[in-house]
C-alpha atoms as a PDB file:
ATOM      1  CA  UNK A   1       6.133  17.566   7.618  1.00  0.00           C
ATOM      2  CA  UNK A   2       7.204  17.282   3.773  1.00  0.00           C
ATOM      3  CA  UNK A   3       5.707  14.621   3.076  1.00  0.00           C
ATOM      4  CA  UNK A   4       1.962  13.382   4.233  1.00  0.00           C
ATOM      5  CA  UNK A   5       1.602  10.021   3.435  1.00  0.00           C
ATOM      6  CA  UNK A   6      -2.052  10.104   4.212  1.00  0.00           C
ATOM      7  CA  UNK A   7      -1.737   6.920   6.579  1.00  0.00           C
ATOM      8  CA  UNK A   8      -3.797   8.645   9.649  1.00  0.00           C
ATOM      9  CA  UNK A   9      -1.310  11.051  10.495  1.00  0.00           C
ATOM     10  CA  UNK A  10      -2.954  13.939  10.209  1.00  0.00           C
ATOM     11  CA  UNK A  11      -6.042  13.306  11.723  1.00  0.00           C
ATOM     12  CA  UNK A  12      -4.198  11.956  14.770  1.00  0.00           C
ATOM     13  CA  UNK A  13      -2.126  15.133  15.467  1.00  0.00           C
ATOM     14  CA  UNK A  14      -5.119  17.314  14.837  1.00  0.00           C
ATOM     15  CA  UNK A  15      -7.020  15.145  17.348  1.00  0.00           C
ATOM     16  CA  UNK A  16      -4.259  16.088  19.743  1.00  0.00           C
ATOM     17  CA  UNK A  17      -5.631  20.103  19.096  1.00  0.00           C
ATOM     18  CA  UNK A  18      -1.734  20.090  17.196  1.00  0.00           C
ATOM     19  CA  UNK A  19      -1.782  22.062  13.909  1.00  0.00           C
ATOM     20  CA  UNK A  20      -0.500  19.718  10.815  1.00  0.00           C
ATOM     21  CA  UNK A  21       1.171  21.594   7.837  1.00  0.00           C
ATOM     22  CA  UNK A  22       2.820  19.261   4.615  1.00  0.00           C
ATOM     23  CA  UNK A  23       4.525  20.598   2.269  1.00  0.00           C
ATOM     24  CA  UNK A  24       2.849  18.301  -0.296  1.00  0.00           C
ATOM     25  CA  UNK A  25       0.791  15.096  -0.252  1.00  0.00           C
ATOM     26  CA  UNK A  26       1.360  11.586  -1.327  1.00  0.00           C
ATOM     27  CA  UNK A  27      -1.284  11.628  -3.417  1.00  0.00           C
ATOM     28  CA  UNK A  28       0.042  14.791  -5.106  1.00  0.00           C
ATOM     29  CA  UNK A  29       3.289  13.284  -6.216  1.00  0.00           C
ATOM     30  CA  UNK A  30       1.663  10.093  -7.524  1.00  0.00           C
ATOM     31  CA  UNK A  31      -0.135  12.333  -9.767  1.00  0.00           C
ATOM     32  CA  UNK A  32       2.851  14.125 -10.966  1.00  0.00           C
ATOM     33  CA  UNK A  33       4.827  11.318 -11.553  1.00  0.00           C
ATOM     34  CA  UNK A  34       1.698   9.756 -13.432  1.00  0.00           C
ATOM     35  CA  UNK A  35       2.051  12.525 -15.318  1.00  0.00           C
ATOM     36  CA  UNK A  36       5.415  12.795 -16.513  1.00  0.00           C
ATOM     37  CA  UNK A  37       5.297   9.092 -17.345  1.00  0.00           C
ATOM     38  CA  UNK A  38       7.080   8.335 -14.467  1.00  0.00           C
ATOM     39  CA  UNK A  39       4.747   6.032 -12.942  1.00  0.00           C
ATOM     40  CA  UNK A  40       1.625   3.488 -14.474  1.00  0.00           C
ATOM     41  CA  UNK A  41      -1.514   3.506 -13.534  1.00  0.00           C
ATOM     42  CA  UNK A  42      -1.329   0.598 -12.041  1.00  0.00           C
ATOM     43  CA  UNK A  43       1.743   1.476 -10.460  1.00  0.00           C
ATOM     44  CA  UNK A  44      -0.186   4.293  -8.803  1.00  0.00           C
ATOM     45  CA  UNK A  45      -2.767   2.099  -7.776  1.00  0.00           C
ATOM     46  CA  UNK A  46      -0.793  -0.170  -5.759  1.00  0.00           C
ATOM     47  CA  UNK A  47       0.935   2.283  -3.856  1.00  0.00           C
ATOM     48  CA  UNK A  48      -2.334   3.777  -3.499  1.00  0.00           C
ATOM     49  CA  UNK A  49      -3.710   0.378  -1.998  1.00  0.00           C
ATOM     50  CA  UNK A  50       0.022  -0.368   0.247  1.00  0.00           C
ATOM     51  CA  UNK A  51      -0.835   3.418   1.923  1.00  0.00           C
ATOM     52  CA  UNK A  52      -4.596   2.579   2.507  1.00  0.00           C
ATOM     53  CA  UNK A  53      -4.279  -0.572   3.962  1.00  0.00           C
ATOM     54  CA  UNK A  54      -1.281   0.932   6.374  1.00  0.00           C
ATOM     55  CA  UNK A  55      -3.583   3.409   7.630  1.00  0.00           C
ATOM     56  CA  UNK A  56      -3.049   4.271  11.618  1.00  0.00           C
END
């Protein structure tokens, strides 16, 4: 995977006894982009609230 988006994925394909490997994590890039001014705070924090309420 490149991307995790941290909706459940993980802990699904682990359950399966499947190793998961991402390259980075959603939560990583928000950061980043939070960083370089790229993103708000409260920009963050709704995508932030989109991916924890789409949790599997």
């Amino acid at each position: 995977v490149i991307v995790d988006r941290q909706e459940g994925a993980r802990q699904l394909i682990e359950g399966l006894g499947l190793r998961f490997l991402a390259v980075y994590e959603v939560s990583e890039i928000l950061e980043e982009a939070l960083t370089r001014g790229e993103l708000s705070p409260s920009e963050r924090e709704k995508v932030k609230a989109y991916l924890e309420e789409n949790k599997v």
